[in-house]
Protein backbone atom coordinates (compact mmCIF):
# COMPACT_ATOMS: atom_id res chain seq x y z
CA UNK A 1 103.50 102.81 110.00
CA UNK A 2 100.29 101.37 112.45
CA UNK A 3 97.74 104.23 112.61
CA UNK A 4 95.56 103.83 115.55
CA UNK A 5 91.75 105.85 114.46
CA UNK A 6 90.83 106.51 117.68
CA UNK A 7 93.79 108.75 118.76
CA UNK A 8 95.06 111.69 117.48
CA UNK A 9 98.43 111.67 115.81
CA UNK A 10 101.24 113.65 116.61
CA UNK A 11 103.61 116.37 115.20
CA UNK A 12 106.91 113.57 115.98
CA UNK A 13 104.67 110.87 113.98
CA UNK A 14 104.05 113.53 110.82
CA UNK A 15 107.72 114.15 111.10
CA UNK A 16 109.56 110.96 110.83
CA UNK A 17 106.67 109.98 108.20
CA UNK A 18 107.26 112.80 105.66
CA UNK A 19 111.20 112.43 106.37
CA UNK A 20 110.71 108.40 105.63
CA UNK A 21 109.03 109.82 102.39
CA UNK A 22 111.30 112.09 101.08
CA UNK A 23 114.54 109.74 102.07
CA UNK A 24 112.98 107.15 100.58
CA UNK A 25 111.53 108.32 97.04
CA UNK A 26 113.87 111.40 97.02
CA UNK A 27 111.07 113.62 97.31
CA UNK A 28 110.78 117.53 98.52
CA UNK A 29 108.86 118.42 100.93
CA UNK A 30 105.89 120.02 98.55
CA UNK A 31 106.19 116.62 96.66
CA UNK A 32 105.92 114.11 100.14
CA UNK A 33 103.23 116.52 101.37
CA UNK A 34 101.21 115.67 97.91
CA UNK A 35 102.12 111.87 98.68
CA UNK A 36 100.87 112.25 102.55
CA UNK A 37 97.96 113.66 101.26
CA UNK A 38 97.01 111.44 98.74
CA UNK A 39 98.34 108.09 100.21
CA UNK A 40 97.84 108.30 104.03
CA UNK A 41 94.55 110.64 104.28
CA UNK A 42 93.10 109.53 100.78
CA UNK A 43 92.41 113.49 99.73
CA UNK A 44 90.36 113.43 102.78
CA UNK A 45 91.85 115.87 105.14
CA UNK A 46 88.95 114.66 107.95
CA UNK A 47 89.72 110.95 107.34
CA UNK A 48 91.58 110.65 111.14
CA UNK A 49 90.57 114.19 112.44
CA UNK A 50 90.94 117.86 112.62
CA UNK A 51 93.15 117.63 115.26
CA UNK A 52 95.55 115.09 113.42
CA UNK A 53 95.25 116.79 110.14
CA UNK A 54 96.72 120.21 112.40
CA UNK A 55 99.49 117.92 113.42
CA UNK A 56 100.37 116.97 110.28
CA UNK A 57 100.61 120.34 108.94
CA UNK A 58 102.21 121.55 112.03
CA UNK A 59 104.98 119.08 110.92
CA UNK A 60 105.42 120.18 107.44
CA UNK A 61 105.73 123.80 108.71
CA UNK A 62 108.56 122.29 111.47
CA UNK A 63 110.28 120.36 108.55
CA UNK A 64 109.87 123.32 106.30
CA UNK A 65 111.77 125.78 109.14
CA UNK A 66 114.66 123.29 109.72
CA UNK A 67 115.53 122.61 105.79
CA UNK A 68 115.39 126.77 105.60
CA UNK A 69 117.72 127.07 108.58
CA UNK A 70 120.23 124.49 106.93
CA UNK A 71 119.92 127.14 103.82
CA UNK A 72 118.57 124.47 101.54
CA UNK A 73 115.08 126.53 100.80
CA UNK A 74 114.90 129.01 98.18
């Protein structure tokens, strides 16, 4: 996925790119979070913004609701 620096990325954007993750390597949330984190914003949670860093946990909290809604969280 393109990432522009001088705009902020979205909630949608965090969404389909953790979801890519964890289809992809068979991850868990917790475990594509770690990936995110370490692949895309290189430990740096500043590297594209505060505002896009909010976004992206803004997703995780979105994906985390709709896996506990489909009863798959503990």
């Amino acid at each position: 996925m393109t990432v522009n620096h001088a705009s902020v990325l979205t909630k949608d954007y965090f969404i389909a790119y953790l979801k890519l993750i964890m289809n992809s390597r068979e991850y868990t949330l917790i475990q594509a979070k770690e990936f995110a984190t370490d692949f895309f914003f290189k430990g740096d949670m500043n590297r594209y913004g505060t505002s896009t860093w909010l976004q992206f946990e803004k997703a995780i909290k979105k994906i985390d609701k709709i896996m506990c809604e489909m009863e798959v969280c503990s």
